[in-house]
C-alpha atoms as a PDB file:
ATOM      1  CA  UNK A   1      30.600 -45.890 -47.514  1.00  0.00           C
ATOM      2  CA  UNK A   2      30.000 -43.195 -44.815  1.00  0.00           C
ATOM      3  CA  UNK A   3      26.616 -43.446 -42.763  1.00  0.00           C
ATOM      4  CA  UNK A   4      24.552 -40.293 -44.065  1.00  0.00           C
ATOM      5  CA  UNK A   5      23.343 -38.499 -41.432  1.00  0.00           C
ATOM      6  CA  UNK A   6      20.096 -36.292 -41.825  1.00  0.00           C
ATOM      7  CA  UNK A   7      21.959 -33.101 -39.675  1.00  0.00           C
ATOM      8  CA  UNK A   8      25.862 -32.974 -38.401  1.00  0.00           C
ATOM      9  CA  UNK A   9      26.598 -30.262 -35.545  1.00  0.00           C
ATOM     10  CA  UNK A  10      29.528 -28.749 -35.119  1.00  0.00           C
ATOM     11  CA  UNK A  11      30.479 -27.627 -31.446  1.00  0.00           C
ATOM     12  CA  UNK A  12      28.713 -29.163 -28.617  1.00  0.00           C
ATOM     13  CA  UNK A  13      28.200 -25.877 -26.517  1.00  0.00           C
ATOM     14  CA  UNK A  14      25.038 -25.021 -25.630  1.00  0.00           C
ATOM     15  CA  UNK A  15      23.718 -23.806 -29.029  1.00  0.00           C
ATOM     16  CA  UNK A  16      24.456 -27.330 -30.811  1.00  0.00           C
ATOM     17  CA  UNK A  17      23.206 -28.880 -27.875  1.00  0.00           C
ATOM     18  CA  UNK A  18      20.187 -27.108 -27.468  1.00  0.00           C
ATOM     19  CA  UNK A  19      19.949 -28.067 -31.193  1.00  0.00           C
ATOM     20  CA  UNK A  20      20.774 -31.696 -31.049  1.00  0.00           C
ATOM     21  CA  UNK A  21      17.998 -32.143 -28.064  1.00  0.00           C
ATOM     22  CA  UNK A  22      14.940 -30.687 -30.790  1.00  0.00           C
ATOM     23  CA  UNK A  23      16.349 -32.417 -33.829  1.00  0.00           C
ATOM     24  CA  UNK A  24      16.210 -35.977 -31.732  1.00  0.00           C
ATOM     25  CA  UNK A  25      12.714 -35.129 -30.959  1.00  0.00           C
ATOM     26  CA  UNK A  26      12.142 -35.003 -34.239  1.00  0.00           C
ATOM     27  CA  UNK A  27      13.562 -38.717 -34.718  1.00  0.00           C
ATOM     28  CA  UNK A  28      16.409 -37.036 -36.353  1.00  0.00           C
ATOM     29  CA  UNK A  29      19.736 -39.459 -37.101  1.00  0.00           C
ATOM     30  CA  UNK A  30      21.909 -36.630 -35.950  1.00  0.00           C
ATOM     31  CA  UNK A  31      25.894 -36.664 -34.857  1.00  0.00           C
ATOM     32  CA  UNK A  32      27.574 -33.845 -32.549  1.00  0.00           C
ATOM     33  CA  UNK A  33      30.879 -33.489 -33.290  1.00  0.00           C
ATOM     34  CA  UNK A  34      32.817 -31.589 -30.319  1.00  0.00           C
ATOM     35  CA  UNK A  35      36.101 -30.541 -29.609  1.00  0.00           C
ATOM     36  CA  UNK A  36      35.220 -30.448 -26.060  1.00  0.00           C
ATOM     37  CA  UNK A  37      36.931 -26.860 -25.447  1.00  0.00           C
ATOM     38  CA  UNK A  38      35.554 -23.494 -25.665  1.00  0.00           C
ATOM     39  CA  UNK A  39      33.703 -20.497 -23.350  1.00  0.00           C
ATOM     40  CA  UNK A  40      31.308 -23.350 -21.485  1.00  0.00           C
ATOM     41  CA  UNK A  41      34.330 -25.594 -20.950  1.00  0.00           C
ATOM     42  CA  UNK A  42      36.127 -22.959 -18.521  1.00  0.00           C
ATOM     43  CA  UNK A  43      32.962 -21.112 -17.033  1.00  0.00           C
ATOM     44  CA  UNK A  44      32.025 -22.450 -13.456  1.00  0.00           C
ATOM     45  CA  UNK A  45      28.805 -20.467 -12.384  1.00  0.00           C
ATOM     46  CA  UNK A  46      26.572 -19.780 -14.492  1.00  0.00           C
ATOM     47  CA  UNK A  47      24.258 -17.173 -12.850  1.00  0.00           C
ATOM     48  CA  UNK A  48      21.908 -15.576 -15.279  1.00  0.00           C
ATOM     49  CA  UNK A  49      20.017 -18.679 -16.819  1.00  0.00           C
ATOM     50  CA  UNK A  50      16.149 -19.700 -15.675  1.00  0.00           C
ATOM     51  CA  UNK A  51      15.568 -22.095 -13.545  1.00  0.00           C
ATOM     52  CA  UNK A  52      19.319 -22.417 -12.008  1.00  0.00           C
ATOM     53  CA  UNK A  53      19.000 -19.255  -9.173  1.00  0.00           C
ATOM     54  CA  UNK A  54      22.018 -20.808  -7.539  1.00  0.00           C
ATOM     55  CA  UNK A  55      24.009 -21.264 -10.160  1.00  0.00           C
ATOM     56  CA  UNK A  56      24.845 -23.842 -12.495  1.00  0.00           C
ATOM     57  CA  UNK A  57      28.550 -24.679 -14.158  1.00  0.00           C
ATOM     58  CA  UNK A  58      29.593 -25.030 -17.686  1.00  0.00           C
ATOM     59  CA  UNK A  59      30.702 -28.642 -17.199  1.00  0.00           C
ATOM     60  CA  UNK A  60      27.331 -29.970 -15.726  1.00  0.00           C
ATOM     61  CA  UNK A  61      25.255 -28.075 -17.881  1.00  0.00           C
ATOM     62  CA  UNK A  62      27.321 -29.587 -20.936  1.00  0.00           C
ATOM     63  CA  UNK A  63      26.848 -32.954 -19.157  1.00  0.00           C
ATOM     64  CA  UNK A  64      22.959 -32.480 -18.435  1.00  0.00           C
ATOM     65  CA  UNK A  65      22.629 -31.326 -22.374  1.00  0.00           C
ATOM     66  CA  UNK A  66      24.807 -34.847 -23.486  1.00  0.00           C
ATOM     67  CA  UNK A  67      22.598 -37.156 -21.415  1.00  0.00           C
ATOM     68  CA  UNK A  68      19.573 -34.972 -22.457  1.00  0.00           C
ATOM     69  CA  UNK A  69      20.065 -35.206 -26.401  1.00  0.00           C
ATOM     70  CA  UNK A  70      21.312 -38.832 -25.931  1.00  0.00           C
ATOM     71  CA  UNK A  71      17.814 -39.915 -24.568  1.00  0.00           C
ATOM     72  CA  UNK A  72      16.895 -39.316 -27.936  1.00  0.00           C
ATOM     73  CA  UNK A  73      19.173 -41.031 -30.185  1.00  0.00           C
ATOM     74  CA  UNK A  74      21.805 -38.309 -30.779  1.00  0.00           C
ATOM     75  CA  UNK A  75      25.158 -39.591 -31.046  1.00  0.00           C
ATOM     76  CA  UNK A  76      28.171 -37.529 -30.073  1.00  0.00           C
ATOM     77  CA  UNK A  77      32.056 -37.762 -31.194  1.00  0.00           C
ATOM     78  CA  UNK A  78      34.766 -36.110 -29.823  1.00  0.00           C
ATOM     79  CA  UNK A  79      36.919 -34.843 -32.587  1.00  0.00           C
ATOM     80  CA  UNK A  80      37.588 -31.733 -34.562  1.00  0.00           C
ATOM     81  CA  UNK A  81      36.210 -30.772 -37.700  1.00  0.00           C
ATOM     82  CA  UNK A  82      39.546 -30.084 -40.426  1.00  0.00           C
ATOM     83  CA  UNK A  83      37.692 -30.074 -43.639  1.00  0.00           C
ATOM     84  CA  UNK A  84      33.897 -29.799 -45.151  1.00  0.00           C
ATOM     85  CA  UNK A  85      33.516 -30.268 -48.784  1.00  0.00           C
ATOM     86  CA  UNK A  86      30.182 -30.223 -50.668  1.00  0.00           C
ATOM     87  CA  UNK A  87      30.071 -33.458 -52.968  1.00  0.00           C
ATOM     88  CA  UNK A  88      26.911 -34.303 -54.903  1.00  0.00           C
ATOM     89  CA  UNK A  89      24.342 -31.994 -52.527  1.00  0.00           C
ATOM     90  CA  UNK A  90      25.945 -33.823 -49.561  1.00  0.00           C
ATOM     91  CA  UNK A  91      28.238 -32.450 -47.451  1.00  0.00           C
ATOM     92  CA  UNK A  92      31.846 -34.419 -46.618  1.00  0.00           C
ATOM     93  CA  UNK A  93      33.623 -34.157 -43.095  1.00  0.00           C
ATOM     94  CA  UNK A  94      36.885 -34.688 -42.001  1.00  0.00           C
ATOM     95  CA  UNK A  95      38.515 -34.828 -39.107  1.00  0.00           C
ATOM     96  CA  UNK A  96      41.410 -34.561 -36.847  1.00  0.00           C
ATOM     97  CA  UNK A  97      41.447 -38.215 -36.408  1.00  0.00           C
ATOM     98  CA  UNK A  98      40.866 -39.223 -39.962  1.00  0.00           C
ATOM     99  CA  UNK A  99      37.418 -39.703 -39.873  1.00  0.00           C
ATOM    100  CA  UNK A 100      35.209 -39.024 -42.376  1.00  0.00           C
ATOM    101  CA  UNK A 101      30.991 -38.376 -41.849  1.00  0.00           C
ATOM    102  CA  UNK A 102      28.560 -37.727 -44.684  1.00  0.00           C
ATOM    103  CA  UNK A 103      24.969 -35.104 -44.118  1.00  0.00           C
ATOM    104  CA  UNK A 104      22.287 -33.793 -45.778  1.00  0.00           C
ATOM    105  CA  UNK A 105      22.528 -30.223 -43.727  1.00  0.00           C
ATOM    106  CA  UNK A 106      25.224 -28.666 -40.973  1.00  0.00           C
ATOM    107  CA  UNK A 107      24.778 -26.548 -37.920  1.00  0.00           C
ATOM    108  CA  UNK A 108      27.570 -24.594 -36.935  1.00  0.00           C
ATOM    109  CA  UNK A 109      28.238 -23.947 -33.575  1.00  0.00           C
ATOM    110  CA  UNK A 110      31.887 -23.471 -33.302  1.00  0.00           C
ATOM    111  CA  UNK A 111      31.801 -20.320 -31.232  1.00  0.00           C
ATOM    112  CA  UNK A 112      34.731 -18.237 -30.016  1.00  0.00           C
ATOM    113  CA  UNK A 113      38.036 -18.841 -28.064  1.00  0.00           C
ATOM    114  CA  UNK A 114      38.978 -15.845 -25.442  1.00  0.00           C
ATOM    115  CA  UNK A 115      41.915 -14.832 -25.392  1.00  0.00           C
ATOM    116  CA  UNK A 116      43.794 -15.503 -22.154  1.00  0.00           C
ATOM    117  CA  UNK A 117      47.138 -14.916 -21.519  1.00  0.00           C
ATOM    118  CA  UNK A 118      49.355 -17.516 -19.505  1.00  0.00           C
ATOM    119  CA  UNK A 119      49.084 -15.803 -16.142  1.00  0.00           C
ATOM    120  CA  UNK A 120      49.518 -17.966 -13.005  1.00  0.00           C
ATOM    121  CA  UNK A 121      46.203 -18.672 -11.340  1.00  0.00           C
ATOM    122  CA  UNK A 122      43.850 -16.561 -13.697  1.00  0.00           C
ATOM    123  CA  UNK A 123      42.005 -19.935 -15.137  1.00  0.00           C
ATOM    124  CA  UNK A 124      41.543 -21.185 -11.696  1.00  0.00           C
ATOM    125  CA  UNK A 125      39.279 -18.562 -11.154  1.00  0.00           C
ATOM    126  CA  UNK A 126      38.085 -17.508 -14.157  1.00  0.00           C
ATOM    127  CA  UNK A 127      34.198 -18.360 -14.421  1.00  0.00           C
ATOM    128  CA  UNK A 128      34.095 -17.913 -10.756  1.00  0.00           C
ATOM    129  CA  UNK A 129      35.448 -14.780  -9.518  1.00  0.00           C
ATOM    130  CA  UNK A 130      37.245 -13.746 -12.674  1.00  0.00           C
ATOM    131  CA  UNK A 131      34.172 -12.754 -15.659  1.00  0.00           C
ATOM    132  CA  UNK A 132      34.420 -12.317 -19.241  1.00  0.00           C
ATOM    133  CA  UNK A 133      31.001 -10.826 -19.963  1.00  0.00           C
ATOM    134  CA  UNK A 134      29.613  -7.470 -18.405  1.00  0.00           C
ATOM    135  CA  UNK A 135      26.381  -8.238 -19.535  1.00  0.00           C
ATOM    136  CA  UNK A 136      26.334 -12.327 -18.284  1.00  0.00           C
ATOM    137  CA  UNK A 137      28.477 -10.917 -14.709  1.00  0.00           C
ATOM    138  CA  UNK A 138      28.045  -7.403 -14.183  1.00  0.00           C
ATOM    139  CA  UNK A 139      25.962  -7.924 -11.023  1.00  0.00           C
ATOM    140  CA  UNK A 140      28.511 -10.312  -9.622  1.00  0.00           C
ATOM    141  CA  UNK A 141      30.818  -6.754  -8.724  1.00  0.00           C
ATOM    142  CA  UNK A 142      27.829  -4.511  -6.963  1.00  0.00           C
ATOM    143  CA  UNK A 143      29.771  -2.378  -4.888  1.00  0.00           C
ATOM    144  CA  UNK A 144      32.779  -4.502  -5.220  1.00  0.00           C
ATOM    145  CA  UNK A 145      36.594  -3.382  -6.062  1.00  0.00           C
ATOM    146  CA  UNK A 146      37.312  -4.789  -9.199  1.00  0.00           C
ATOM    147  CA  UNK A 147      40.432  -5.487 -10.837  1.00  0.00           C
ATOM    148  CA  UNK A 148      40.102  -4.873 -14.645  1.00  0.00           C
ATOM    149  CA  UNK A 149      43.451  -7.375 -16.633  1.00  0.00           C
ATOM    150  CA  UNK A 150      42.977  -6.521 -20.095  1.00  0.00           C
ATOM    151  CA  UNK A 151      44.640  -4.870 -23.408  1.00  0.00           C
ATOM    152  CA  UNK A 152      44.696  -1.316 -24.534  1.00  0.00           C
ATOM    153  CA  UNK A 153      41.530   0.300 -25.537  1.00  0.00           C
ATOM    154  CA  UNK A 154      39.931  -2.937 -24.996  1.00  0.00           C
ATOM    155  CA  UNK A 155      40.073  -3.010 -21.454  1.00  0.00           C
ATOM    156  CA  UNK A 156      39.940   0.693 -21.177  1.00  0.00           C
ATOM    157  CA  UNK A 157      36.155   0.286 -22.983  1.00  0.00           C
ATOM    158  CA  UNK A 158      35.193  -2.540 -20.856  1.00  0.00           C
ATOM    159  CA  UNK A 159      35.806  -0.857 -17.663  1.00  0.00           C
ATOM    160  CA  UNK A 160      33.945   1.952 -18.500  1.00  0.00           C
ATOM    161  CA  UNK A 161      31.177  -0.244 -19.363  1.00  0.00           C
ATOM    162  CA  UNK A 162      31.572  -1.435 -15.787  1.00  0.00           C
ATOM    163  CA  UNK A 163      31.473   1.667 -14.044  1.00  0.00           C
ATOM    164  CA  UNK A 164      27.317   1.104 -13.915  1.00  0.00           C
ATOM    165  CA  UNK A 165      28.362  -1.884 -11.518  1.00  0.00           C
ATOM    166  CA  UNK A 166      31.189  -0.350  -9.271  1.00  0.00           C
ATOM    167  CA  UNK A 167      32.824   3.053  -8.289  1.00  0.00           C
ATOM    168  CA  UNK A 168      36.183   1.407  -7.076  1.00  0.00           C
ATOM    169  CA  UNK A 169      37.418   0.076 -10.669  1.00  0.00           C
ATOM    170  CA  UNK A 170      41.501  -0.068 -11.708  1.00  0.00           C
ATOM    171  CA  UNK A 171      42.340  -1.195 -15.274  1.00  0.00           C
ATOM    172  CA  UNK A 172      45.533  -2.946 -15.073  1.00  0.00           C
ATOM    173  CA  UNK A 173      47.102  -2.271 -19.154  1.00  0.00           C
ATOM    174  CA  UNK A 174      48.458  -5.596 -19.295  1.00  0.00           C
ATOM    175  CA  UNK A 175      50.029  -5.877 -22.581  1.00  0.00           C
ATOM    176  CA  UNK A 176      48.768  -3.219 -24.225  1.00  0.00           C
ATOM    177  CA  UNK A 177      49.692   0.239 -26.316  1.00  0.00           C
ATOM    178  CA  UNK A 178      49.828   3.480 -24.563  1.00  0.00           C
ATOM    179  CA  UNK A 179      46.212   4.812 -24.689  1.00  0.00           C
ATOM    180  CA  UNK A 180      45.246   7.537 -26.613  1.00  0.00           C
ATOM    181  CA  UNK A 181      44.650  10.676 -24.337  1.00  0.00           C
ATOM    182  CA  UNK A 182      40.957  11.037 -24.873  1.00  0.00           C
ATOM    183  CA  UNK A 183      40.196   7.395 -23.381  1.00  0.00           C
ATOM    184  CA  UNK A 184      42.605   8.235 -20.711  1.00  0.00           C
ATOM    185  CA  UNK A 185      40.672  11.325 -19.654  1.00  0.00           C
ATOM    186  CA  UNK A 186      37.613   9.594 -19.871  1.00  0.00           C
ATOM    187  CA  UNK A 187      39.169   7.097 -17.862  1.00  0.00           C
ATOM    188  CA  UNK A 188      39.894   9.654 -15.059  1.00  0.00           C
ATOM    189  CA  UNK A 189      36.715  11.322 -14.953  1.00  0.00           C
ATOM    190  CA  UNK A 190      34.802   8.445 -14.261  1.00  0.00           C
ATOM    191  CA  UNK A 191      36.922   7.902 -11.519  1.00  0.00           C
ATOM    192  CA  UNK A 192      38.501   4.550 -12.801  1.00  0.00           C
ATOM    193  CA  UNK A 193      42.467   4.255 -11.373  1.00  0.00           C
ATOM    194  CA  UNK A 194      44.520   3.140 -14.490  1.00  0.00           C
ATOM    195  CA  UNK A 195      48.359   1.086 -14.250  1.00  0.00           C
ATOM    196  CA  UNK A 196      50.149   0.399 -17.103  1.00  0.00           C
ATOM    197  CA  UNK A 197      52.489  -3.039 -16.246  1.00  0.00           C
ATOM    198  CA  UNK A 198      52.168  -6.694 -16.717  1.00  0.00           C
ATOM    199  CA  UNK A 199      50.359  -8.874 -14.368  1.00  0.00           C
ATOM    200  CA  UNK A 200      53.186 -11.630 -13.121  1.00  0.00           C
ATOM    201  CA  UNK A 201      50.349 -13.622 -10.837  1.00  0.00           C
ATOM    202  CA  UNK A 202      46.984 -13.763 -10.267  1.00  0.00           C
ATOM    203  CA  UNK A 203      46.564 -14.378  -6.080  1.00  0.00           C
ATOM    204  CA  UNK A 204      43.915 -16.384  -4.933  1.00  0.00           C
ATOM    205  CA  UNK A 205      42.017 -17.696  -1.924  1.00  0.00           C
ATOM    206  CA  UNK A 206      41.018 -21.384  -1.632  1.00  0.00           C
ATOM    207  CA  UNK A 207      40.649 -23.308  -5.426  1.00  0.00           C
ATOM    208  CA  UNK A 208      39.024 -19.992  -7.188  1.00  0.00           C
ATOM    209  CA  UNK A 209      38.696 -17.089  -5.093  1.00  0.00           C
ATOM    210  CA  UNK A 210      40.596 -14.001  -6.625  1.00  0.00           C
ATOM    211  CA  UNK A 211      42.169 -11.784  -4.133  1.00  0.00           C
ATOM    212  CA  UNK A 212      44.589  -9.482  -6.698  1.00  0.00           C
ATOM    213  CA  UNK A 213      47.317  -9.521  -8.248  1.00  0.00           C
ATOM    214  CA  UNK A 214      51.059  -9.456  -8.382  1.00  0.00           C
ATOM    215  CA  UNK A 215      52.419  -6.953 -10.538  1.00  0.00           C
ATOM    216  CA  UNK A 216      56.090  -7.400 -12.782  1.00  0.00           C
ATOM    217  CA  UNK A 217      57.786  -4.987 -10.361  1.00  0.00           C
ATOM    218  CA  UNK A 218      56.376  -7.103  -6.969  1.00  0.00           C
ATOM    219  CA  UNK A 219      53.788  -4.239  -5.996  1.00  0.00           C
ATOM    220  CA  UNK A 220      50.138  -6.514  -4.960  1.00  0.00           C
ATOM    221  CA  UNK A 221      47.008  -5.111  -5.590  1.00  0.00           C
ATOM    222  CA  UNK A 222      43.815  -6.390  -3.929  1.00  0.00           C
ATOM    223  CA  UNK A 223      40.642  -6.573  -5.418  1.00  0.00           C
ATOM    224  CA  UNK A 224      37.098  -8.697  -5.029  1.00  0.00           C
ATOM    225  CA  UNK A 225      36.519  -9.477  -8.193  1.00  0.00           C
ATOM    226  CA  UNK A 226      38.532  -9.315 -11.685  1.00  0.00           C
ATOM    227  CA  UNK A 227      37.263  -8.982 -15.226  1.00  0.00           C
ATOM    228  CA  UNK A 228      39.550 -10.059 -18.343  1.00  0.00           C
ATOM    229  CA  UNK A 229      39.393  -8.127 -21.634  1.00  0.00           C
ATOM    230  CA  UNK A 230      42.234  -8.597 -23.692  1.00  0.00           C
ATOM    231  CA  UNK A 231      42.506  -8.204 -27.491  1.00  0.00           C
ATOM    232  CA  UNK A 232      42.857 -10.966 -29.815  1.00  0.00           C
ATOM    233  CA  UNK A 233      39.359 -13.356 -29.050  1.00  0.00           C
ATOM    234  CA  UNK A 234      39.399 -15.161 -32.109  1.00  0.00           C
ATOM    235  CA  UNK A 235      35.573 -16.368 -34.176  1.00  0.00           C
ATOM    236  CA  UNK A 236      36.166 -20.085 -34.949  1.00  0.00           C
ATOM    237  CA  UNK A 237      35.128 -19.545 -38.808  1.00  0.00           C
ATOM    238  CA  UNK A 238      37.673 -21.304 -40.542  1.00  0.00           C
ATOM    239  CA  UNK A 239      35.116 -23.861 -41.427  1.00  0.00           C
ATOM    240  CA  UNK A 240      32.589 -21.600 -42.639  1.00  0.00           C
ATOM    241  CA  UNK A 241      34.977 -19.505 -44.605  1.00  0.00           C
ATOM    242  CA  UNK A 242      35.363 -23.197 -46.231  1.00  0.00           C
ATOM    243  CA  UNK A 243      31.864 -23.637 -47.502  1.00  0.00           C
ATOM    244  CA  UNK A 244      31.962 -19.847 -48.839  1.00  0.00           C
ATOM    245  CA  UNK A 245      29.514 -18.361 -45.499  1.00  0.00           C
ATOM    246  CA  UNK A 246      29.357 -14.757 -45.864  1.00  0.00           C
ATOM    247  CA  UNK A 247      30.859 -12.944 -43.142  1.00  0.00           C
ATOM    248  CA  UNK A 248      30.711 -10.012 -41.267  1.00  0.00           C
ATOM    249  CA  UNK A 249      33.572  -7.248 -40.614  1.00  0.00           C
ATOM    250  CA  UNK A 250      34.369  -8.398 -37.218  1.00  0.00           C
ATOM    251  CA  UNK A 251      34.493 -11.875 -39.315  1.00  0.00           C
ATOM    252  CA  UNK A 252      31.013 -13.347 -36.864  1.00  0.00           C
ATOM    253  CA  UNK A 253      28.969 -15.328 -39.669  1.00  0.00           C
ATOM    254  CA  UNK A 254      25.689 -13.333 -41.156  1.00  0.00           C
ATOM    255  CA  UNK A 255      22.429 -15.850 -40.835  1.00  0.00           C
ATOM    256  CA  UNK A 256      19.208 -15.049 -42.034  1.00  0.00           C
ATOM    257  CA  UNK A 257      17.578 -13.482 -38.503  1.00  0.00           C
ATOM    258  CA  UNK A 258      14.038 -15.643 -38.837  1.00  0.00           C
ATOM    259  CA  UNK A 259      15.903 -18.916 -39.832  1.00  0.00           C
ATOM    260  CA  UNK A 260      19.373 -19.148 -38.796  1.00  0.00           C
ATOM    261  CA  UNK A 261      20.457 -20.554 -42.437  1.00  0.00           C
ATOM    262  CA  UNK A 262      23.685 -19.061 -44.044  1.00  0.00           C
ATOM    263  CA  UNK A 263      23.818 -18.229 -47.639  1.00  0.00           C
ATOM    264  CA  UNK A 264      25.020 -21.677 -48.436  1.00  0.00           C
ATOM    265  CA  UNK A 265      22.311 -23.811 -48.529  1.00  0.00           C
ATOM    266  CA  UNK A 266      21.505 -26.434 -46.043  1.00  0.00           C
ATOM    267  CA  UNK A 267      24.346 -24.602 -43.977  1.00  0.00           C
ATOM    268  CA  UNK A 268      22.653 -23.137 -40.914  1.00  0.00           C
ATOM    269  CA  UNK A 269      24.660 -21.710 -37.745  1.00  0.00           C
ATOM    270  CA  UNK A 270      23.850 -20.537 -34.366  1.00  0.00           C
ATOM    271  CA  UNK A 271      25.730 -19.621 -30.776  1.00  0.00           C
ATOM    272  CA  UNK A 272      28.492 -17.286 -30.529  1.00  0.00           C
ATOM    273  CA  UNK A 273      29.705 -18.082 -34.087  1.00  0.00           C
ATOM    274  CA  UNK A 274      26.917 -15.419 -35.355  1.00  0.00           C
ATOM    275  CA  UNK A 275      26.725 -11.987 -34.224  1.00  0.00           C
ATOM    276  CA  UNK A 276      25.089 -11.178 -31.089  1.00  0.00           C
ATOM    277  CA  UNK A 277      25.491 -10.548 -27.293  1.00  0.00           C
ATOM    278  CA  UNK A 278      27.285 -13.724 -26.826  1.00  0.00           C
ATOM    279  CA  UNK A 279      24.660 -14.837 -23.849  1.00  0.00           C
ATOM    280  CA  UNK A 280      24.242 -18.898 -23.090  1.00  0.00           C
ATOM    281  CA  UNK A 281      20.193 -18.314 -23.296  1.00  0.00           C
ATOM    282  CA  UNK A 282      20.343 -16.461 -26.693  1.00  0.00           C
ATOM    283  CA  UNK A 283      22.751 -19.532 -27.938  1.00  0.00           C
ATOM    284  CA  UNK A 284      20.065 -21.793 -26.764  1.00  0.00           C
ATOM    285  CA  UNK A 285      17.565 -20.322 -28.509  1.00  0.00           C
ATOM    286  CA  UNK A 286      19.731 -20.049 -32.100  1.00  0.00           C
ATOM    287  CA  UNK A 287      20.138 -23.513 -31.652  1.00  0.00           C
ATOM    288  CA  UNK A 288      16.098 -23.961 -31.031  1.00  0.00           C
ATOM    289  CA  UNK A 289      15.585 -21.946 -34.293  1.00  0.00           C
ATOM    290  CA  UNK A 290      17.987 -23.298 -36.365  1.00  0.00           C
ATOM    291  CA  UNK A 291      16.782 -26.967 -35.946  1.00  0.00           C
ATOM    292  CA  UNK A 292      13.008 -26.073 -36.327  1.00  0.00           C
ATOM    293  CA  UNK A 293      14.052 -24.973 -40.009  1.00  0.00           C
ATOM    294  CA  UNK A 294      16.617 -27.561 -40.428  1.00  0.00           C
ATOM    295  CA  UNK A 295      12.887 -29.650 -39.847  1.00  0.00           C
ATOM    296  CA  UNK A 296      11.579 -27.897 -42.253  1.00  0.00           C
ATOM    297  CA  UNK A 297      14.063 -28.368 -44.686  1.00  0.00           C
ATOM    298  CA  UNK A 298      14.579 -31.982 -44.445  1.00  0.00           C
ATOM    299  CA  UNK A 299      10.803 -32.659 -44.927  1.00  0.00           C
ATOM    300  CA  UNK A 300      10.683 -30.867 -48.328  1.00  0.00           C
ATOM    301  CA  UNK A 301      14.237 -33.228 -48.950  1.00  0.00           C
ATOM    302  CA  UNK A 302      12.027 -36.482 -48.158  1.00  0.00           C
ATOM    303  CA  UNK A 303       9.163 -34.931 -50.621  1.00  0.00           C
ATOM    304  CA  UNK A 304      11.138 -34.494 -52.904  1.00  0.00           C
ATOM    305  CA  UNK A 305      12.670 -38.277 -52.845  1.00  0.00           C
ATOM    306  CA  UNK A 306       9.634 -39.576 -52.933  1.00  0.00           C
END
């Protein structure tokens, strides 16, 4: 027989962390179960987040979360959830490995995988002098030259959204249609120098410092600083789509805003797996929210068995 666990999270980013740290301070038996790869594994400087003006990386600030929630009982596993059936107002996991865990409630916190294409040297300094997010590293390109690597319209949209940050932007059209001629005009009005070839290499200085890029035909462009937007990031919702979550168009999973629960009860989720400006403090707080009414929820439970 399974141990029964009062709360099983899903992803150990920083929303089911966050999560895991205020259900063990309720004295919560909880179990994080964590794949150990997503958007926190690969970012190196974190920038934007109070109290770390220097910068903090994904890794350690995993790490610091682990030993955090630990200190109050949580136990982690590092597996990958395959299957989640409801059976007699419990919900049955299984994993990768075979395993099988028994809860009264779930938090998902699966999040999203970028897409990244297998160019040489991009991961090396992606997190670091390569960004994902205008609105996390924007700042980090103030009056820089900026590379943009991306995928049709995509990229096209995300340099223009950069333009606030820096006048000396070139989209490089990676892999990517043709662009329609009204996003290439808008393109060249705001001054933004557009290429249309693959990227063979990403050049760097040192472990992580980008310097440009090699282009298919051998022509190098320099640049400070690089941005990524290429089509294709996929929502992990597989598992959700399993217990019948409702889901939005672009397929992110609808919670009620207050609580954080799904329309399947006991099912809550949080992070970058729900809708919203995929930022590490706004994960944090889902995570808060969703475990002060996962609380909630398991003391009407107890009532109840009593």
């Amino acid at each position: 027989m399974n141990e029964l666990y009062e709360c099983i999270i899903i992803g150990g980013g920083f929303a089911g962390l966050q999560a895991s740290i205020q259900l063990g301070r309720y004295n919560r038996n909880v179990l994080v179960i964590d794949s150990n790869y997503g958007r926190s594994t690969l970012c190196k400087s974190y920038r934007n987040i109070l109290g770390w003006p220097n910068s903090i990386s994904g890794k350690e600030l995993r790490q610091l979360g682990r030993t955090h929630a630990k200190k109050y009982g949580v136990s982690f596993t590092e597996d990958k959830v395959i299957r989640i059936q409801i059976v007699n107002n419990q919900f049955l996991i299984e994993t990768k490995t075979g395993k099988s865990y028994s809860s009264k409630t779930i938090l998902l916190a699966t999040g999203l995988i970028d897409q990244i294409p297998q160019i040489k040297n991009l991961v090396d300094c992606l997190g670091s002098t390569i960004f994902v997010c205008p609105d996390c590293d924007g700042y980090e390109i103030l009056n820089k030259s900026v590379l943009i690597l991306g995928t049709g319209h995509v990229g096209a949209n995300l340099a223009i959204t950069l333009a606030y940050w820096s006048k000396q932007i070139t989209y490089i059209n990676h892999d990517g249609p043709e662009l329609d001629s009204k996003l290439y005009v808008r393109l060249q009005k705001m001054g933004i120098a557009y290429r249309e070839e693959k990227v063979k290499e990403v050049l760097k200085e040192d472990d992580s410092t980008f310097k440009g890029i090699c282009l298919q035909s051998g022509e190098i462009v320099y640049g400070d600083r690089a941005f990524i937007g290429f089509d294709g990031n996929e929502v992990q919702n597989n598992l959700a789509i399993q217990l019948g979550v409702n889901l939005l168009n672009n397929k992110h999973v609808i919670v009620d805003p207050r609580t954080k629960e799904t329309n399947i009860p006991n099912v809550w989720a949080a992070g970058d797996l729900v809708a919203h400006s995929q930022q590490v403090t706004i994960a944090m707080g889902d995570g808060t929210q969703a475990a002060v009414w996962i609380q909630k929820r398991l003391l009407e439970m107890s009532e109840k068995d009593s």
